[in-house]
PDB file of N, CA and C in Angstrom:
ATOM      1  N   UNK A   1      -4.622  -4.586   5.333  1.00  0.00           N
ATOM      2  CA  UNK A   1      -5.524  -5.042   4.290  1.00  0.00           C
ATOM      3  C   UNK A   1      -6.129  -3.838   3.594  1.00  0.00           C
ATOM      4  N   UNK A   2      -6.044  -4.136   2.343  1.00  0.00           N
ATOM      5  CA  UNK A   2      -6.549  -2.873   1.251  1.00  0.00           C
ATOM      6  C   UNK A   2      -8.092  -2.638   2.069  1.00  0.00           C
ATOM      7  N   UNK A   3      -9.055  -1.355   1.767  1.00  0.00           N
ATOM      8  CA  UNK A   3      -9.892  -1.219   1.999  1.00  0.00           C
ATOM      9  C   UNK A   3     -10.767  -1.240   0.712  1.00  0.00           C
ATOM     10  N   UNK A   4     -10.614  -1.198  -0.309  1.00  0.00           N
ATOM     11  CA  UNK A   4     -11.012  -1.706  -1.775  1.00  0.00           C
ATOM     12  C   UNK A   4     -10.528  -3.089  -1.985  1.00  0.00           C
ATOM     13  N   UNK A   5     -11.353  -3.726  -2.794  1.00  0.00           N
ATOM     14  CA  UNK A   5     -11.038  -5.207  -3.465  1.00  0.00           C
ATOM     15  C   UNK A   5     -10.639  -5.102  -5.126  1.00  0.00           C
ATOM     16  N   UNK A   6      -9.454  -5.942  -5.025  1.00  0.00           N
ATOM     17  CA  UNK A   6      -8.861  -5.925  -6.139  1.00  0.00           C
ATOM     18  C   UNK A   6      -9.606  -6.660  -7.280  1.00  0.00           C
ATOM     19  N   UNK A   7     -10.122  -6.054  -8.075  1.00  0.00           N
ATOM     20  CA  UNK A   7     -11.532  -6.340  -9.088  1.00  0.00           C
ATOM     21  C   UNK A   7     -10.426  -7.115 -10.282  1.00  0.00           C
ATOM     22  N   UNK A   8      -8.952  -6.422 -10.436  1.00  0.00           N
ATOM     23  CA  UNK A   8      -8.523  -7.611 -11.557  1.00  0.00           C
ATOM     24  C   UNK A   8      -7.382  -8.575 -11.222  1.00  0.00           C
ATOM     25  N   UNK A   9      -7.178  -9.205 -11.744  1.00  0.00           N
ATOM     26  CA  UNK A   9      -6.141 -10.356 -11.570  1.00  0.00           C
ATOM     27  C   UNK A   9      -4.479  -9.535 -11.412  1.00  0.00           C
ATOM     28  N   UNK A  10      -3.408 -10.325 -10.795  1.00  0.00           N
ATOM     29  CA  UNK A  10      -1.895 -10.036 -11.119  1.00  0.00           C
ATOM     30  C   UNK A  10      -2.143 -10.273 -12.410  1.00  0.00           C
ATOM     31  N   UNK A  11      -2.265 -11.271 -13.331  1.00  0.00           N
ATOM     32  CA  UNK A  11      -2.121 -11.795 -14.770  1.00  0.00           C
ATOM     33  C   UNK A  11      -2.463 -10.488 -15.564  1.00  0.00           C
ATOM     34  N   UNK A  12      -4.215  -9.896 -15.023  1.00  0.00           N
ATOM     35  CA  UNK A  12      -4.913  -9.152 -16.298  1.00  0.00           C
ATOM     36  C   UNK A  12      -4.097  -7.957 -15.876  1.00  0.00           C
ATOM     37  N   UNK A  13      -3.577  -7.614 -14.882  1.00  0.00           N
ATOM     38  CA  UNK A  13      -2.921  -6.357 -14.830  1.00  0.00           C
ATOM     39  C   UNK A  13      -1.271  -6.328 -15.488  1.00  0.00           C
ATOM     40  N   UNK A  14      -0.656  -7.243 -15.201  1.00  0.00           N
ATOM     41  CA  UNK A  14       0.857  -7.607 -15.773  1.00  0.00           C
ATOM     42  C   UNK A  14       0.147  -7.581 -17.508  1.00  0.00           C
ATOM     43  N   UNK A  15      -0.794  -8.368 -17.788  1.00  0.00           N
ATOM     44  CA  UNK A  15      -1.174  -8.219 -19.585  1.00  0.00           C
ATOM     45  C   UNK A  15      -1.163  -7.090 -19.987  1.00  0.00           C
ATOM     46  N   UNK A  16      -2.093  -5.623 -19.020  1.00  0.00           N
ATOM     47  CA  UNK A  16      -2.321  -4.349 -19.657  1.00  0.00           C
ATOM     48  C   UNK A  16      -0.908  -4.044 -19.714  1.00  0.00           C
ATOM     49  N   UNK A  17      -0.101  -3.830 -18.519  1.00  0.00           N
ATOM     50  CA  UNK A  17       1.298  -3.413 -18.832  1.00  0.00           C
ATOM     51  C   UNK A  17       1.583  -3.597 -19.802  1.00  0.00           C
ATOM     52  N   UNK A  18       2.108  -4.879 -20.333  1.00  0.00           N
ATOM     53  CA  UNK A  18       3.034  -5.294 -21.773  1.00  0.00           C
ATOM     54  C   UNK A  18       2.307  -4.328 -22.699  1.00  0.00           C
ATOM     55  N   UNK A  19       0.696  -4.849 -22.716  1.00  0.00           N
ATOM     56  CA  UNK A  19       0.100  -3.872 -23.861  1.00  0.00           C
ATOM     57  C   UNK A  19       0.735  -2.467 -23.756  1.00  0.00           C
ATOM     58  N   UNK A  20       0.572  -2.052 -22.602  1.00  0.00           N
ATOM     59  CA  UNK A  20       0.639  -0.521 -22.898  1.00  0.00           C
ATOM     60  C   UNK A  20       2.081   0.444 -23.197  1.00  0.00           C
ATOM     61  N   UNK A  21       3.175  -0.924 -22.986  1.00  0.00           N
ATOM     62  CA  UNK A  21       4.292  -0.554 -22.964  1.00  0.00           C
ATOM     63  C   UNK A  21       4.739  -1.191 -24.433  1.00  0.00           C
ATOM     64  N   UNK A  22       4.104  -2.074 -25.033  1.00  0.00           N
ATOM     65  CA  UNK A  22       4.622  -2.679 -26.084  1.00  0.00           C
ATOM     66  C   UNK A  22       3.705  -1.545 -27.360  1.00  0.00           C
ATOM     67  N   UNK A  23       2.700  -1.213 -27.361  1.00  0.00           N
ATOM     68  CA  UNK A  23       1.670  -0.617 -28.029  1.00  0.00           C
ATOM     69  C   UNK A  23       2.041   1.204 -28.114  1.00  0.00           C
ATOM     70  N   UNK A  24       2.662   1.266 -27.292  1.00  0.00           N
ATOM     71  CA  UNK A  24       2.895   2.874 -26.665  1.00  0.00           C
ATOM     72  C   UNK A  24       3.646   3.788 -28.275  1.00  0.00           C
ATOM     73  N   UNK A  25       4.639   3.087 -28.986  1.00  0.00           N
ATOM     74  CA  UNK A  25       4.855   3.563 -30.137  1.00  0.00           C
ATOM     75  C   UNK A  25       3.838   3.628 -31.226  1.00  0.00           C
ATOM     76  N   UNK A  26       2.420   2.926 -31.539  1.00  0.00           N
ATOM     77  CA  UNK A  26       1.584   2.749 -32.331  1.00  0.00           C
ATOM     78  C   UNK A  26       0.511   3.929 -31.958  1.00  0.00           C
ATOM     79  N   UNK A  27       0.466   4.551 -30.817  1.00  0.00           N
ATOM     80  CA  UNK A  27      -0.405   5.425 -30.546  1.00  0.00           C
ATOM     81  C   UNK A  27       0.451   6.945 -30.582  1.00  0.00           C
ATOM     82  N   UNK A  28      -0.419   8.037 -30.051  1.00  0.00           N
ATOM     83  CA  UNK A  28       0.195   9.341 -30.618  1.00  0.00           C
ATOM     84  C   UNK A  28       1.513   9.631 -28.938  1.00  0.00           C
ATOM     85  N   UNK A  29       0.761   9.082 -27.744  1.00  0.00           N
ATOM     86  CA  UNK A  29       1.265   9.105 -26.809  1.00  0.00           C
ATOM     87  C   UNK A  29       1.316   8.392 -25.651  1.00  0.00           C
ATOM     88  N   UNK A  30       1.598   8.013 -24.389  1.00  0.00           N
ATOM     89  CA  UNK A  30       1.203   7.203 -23.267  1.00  0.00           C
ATOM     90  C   UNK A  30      -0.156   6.832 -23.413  1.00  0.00           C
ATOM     91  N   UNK A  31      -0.411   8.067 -23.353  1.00  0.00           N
ATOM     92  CA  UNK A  31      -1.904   9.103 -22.203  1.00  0.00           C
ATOM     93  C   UNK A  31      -3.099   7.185 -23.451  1.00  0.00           C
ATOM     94  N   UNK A  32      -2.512   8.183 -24.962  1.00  0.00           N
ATOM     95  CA  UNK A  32      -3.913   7.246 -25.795  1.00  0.00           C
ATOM     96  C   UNK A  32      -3.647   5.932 -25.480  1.00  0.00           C
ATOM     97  N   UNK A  33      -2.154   5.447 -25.805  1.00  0.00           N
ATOM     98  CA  UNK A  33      -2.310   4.074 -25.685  1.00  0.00           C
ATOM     99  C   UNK A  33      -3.091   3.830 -24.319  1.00  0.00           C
ATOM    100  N   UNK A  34      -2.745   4.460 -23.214  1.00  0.00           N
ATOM    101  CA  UNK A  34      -3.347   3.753 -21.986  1.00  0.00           C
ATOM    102  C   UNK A  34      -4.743   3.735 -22.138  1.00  0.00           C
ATOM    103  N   UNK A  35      -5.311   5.088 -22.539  1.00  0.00           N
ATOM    104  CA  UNK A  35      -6.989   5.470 -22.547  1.00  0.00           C
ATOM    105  C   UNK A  35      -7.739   3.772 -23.895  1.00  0.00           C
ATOM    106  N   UNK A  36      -7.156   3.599 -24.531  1.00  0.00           N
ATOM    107  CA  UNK A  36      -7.299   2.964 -25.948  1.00  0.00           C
ATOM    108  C   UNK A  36      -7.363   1.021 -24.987  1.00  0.00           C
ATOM    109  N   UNK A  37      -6.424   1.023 -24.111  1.00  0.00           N
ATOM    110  CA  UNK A  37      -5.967  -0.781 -23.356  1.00  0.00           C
ATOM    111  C   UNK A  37      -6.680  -0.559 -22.224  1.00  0.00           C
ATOM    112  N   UNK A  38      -7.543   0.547 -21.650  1.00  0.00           N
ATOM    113  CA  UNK A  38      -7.777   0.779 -20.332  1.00  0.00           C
ATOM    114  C   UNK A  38      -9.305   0.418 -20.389  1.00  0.00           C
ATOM    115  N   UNK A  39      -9.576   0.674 -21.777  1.00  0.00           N
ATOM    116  CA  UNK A  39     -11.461   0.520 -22.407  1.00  0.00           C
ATOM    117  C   UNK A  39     -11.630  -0.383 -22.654  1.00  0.00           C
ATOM    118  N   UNK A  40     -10.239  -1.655 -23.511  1.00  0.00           N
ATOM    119  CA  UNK A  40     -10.537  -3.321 -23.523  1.00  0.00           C
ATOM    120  C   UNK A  40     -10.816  -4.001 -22.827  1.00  0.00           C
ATOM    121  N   UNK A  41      -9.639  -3.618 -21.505  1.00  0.00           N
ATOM    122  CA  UNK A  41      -9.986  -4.554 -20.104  1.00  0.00           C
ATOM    123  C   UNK A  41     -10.870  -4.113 -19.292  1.00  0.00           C
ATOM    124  N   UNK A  42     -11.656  -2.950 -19.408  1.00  0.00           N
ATOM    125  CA  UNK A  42     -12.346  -2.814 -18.632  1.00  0.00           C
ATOM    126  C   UNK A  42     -12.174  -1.883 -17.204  1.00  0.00           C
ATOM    127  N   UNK A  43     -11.192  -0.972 -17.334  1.00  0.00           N
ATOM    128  CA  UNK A  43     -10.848  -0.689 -16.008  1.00  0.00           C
ATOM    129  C   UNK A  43     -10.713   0.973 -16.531  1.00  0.00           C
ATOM    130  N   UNK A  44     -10.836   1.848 -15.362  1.00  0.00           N
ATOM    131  CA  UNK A  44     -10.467   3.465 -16.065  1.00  0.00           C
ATOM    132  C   UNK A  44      -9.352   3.891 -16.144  1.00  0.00           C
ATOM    133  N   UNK A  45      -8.943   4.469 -17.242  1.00  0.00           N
ATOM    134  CA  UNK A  45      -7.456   4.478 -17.785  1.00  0.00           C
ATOM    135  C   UNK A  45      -7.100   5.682 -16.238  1.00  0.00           C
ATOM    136  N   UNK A  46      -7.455   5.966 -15.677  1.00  0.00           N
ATOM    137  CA  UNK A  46      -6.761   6.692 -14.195  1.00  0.00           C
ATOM    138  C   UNK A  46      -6.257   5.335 -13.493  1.00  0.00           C
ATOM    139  N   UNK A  47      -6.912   4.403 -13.607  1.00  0.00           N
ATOM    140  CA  UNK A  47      -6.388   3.058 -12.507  1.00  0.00           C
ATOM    141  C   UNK A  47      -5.007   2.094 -13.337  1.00  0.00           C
ATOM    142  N   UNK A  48      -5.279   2.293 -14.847  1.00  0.00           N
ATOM    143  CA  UNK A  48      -4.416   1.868 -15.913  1.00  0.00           C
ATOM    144  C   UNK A  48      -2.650   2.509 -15.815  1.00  0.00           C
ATOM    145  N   UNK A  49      -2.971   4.171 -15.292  1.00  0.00           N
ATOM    146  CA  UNK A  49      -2.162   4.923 -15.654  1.00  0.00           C
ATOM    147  C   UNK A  49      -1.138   4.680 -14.354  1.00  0.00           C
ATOM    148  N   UNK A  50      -2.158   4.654 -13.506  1.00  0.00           N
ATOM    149  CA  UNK A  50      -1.304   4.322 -12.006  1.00  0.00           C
ATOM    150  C   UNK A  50      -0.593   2.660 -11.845  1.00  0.00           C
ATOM    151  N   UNK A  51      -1.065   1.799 -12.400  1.00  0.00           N
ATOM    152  CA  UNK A  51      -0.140   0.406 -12.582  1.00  0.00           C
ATOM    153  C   UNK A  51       0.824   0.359 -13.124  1.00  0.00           C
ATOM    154  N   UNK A  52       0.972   1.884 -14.227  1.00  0.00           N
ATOM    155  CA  UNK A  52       2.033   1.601 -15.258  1.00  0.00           C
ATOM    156  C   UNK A  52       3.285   2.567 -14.320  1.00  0.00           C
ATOM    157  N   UNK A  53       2.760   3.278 -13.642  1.00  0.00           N
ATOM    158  CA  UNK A  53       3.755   4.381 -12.876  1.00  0.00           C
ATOM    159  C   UNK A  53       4.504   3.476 -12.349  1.00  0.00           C
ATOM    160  N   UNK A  54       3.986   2.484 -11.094  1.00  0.00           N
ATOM    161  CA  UNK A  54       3.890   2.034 -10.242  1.00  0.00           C
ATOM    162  C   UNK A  54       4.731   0.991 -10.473  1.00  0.00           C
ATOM    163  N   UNK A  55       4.985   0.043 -11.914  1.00  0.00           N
ATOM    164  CA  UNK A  55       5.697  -0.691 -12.346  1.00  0.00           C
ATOM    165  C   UNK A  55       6.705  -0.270 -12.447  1.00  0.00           C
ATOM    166  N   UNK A  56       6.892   0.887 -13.084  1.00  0.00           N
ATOM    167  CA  UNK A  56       8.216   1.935 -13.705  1.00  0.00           C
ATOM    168  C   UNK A  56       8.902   1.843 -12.272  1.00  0.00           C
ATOM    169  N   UNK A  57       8.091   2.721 -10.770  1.00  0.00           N
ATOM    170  CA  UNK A  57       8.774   2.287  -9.810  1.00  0.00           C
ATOM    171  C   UNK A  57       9.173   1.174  -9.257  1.00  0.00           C
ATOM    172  N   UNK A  58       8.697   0.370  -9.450  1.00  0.00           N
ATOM    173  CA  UNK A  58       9.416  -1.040  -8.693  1.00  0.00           C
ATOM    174  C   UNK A  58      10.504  -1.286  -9.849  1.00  0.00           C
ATOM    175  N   UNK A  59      10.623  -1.295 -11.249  1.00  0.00           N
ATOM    176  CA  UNK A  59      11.506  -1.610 -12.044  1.00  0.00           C
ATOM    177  C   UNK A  59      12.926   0.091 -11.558  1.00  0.00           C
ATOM    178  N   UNK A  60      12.562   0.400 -10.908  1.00  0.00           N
ATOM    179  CA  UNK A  60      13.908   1.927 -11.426  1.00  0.00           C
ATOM    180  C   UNK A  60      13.911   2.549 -12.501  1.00  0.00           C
ATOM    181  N   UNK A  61      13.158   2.462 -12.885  1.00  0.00           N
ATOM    182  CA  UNK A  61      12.793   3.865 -14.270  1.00  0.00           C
ATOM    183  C   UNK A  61      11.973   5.030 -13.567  1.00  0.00           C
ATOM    184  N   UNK A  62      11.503   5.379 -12.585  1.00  0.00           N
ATOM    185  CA  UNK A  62      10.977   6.383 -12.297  1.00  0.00           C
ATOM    186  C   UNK A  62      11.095   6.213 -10.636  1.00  0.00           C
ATOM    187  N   UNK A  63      11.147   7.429 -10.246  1.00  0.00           N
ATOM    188  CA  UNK A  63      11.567   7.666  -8.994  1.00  0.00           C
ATOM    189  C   UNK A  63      10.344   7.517  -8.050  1.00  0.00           C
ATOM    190  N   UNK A  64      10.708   7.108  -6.985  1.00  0.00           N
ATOM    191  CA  UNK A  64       9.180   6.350  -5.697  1.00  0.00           C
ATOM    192  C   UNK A  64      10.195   5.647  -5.133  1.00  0.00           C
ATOM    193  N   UNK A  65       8.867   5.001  -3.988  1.00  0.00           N
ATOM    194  CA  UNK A  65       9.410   4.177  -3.037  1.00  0.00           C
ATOM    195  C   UNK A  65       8.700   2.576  -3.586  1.00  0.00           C
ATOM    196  N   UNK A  66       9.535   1.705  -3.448  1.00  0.00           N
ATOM    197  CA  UNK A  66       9.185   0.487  -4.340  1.00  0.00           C
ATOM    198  C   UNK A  66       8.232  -0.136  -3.219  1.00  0.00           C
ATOM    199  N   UNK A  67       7.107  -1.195  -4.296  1.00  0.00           N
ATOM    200  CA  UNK A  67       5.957  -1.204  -3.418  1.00  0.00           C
ATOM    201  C   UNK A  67       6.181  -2.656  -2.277  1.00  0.00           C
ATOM    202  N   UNK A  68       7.325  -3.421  -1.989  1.00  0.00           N
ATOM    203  CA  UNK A  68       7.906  -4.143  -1.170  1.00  0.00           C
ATOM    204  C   UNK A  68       8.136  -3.101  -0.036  1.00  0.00           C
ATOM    205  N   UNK A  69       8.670  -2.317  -0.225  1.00  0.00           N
ATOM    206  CA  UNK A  69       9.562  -1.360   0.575  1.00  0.00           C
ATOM    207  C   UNK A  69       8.153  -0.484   1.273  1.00  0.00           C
ATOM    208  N   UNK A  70       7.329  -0.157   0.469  1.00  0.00           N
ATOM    209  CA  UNK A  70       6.153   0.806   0.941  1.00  0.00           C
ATOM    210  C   UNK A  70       5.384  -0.447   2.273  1.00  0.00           C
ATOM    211  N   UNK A  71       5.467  -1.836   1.704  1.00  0.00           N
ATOM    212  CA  UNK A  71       4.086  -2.683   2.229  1.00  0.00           C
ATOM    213  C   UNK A  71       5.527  -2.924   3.602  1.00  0.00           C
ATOM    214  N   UNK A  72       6.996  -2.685   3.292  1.00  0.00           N
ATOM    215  CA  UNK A  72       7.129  -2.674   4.820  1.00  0.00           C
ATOM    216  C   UNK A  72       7.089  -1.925   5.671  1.00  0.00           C
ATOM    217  N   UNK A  73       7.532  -0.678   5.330  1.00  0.00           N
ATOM    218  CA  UNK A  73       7.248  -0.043   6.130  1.00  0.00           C
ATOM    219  C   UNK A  73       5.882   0.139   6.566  1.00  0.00           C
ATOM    220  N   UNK A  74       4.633   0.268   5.931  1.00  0.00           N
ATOM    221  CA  UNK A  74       3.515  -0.210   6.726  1.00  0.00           C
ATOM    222  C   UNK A  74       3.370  -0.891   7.313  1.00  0.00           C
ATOM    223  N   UNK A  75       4.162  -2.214   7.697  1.00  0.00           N
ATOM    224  CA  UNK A  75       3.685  -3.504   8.258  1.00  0.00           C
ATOM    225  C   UNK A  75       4.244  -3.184   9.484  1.00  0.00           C
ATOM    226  N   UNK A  76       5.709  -2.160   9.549  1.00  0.00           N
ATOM    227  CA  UNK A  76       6.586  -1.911  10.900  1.00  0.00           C
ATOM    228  C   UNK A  76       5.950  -0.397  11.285  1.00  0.00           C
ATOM    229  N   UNK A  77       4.884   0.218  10.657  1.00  0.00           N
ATOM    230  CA  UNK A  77       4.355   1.657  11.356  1.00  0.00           C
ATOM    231  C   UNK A  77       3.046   0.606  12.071  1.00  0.00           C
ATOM    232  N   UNK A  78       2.779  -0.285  11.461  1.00  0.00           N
ATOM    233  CA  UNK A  78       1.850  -0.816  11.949  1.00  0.00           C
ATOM    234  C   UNK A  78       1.802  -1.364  13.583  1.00  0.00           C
ATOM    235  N   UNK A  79       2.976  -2.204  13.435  1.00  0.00           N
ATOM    236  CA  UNK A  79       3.657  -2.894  14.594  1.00  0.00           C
ATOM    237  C   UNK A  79       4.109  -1.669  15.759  1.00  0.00           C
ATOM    238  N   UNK A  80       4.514  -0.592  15.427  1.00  0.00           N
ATOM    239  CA  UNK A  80       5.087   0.385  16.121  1.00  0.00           C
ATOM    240  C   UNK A  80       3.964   1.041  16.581  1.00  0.00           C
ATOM    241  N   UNK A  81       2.542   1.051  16.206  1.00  0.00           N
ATOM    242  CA  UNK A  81       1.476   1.588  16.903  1.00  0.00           C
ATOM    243  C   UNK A  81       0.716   0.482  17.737  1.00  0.00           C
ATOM    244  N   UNK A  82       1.124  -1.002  17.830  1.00  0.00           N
ATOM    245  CA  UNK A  82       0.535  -1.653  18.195  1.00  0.00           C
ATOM    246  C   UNK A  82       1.350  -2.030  19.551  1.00  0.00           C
ATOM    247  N   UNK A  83       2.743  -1.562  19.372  1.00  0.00           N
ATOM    248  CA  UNK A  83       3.851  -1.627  20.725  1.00  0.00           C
ATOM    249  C   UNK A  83       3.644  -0.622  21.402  1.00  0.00           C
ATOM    250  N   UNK A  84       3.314   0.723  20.969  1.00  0.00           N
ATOM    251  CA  UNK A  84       2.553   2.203  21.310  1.00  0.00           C
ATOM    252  C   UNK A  84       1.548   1.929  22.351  1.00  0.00           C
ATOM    253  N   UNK A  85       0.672   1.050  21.470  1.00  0.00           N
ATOM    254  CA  UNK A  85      -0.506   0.742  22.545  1.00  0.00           C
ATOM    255  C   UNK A  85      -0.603   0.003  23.692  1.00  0.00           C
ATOM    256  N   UNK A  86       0.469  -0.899  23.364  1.00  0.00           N
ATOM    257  CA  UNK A  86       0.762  -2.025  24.603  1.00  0.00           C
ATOM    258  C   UNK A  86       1.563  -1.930  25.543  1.00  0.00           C
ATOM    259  N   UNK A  87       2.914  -0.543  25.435  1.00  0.00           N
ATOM    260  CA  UNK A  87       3.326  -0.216  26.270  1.00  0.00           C
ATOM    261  C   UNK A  87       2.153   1.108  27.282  1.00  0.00           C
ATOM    262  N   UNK A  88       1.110   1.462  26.656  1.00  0.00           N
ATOM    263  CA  UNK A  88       0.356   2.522  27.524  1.00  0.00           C
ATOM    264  C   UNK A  88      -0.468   1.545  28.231  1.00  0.00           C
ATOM    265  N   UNK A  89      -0.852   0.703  27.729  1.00  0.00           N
ATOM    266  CA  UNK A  89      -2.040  -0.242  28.988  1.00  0.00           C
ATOM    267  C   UNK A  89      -0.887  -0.890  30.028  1.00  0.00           C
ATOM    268  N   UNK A  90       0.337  -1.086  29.685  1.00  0.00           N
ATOM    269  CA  UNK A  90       1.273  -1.807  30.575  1.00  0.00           C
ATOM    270  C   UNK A  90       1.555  -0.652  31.856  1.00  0.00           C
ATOM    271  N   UNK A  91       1.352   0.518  30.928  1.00  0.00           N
ATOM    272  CA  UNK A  91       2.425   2.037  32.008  1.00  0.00           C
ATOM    273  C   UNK A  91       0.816   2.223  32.759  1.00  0.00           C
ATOM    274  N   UNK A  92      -0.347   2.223  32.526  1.00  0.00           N
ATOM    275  CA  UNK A  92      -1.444   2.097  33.331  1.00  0.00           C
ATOM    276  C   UNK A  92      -1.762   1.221  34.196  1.00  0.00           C
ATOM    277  N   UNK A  93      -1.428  -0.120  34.172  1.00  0.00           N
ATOM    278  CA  UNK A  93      -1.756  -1.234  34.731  1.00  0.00           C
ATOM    279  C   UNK A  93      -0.400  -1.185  35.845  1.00  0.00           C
ATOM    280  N   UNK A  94       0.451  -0.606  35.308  1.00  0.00           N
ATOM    281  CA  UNK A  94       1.723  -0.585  36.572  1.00  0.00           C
ATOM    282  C   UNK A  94       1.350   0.603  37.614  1.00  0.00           C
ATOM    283  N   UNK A  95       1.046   1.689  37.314  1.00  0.00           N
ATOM    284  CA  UNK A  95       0.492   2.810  37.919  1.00  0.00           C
ATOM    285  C   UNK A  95      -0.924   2.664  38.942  1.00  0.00           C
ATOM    286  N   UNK A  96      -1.756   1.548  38.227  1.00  0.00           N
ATOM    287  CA  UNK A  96      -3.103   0.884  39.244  1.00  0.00           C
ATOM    288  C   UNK A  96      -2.811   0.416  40.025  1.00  0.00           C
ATOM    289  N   UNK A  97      -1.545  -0.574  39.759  1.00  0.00           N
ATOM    290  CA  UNK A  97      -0.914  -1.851  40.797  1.00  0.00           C
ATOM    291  C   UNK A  97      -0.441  -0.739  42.127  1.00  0.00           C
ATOM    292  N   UNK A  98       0.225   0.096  41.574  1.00  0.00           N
ATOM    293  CA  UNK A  98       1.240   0.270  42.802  1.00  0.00           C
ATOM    294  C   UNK A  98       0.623   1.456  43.462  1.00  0.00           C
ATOM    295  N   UNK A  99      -0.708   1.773  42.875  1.00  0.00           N
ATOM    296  CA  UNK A  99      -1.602   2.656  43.728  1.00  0.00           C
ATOM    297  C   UNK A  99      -2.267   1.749  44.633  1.00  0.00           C
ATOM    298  N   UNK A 100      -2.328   0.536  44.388  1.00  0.00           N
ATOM    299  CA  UNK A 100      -3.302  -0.551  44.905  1.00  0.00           C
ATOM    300  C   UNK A 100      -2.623  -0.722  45.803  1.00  0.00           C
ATOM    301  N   UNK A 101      -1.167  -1.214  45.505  1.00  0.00           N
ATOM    302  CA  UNK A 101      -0.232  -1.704  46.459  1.00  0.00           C
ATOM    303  C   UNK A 101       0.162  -0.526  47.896  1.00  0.00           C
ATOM    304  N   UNK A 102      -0.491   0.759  47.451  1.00  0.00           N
ATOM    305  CA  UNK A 102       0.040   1.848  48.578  1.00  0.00           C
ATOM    306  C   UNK A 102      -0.864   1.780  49.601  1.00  0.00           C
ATOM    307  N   UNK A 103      -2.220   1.667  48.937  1.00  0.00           N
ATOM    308  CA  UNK A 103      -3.434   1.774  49.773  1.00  0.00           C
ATOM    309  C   UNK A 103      -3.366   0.391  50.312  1.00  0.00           C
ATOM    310  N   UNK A 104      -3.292  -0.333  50.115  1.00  0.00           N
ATOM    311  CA  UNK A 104      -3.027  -1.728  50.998  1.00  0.00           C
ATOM    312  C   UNK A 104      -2.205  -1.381  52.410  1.00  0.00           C
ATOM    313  N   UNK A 105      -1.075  -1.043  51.751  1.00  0.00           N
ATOM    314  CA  UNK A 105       0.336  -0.625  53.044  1.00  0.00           C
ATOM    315  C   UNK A 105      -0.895   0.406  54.134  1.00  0.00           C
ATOM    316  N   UNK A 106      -0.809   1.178  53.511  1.00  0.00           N
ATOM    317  CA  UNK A 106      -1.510   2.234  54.791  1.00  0.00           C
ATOM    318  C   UNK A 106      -2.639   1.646  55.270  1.00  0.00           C
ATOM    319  N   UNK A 107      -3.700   1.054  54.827  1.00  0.00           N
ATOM    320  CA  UNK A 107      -4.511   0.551  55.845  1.00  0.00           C
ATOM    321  C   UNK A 107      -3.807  -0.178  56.810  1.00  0.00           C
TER     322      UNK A 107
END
């Protein structure tokens, strides 16, 4: 789970895209159109600039790891620290047992 809350919609963010990709010839460069669609909706053209990257990557126009592909592998580093953890309380709890189980024998 994000540790920020997503303040705009899929919709209002898919809208700035088109704008900024449909608008991008009417301005001098990216940078204005984004700074120019980033002040309508309300959001800072740094957060504007990164949706539009970010699209480019999931579409294959710009090189990254696509954000399906990013949210899995988080979900399996996730799982892999949570099997991490459950095999060390298991390798402890086997190591208590059979200390338990020794001291039993010898008394």
């Amino acid at each position: 789970m994000s540790k920020t809350t997503n303040k705009f919609s899929p919709e209002v963010r898919e809208r700035a895209l088109r704008m900024v990709l449909d608008n991008e010839r009417q301005h001098g460069s990216r940078w204005q159109a984004i700074t120019s669609i980033a002040a309508k909706i309300g959001c800072s053209p740094n957060t504007l600039n990164d949706w539009v990257k970010k699209a480019e990557v999931d579409s294959g126009k710009r090189a990254g790891i696509p954000s399906d592909t990013a949210e899995r592998m988080k979900a399996l580093e996730r799982e892999n620290r949570e099997l991490h953890q459950a095999n060390e309380i298991l390798r402890k709890a086997s190591a208590y047992f059979a200390m338990a189980e020794l001291d039993r024998r010898s008394k």
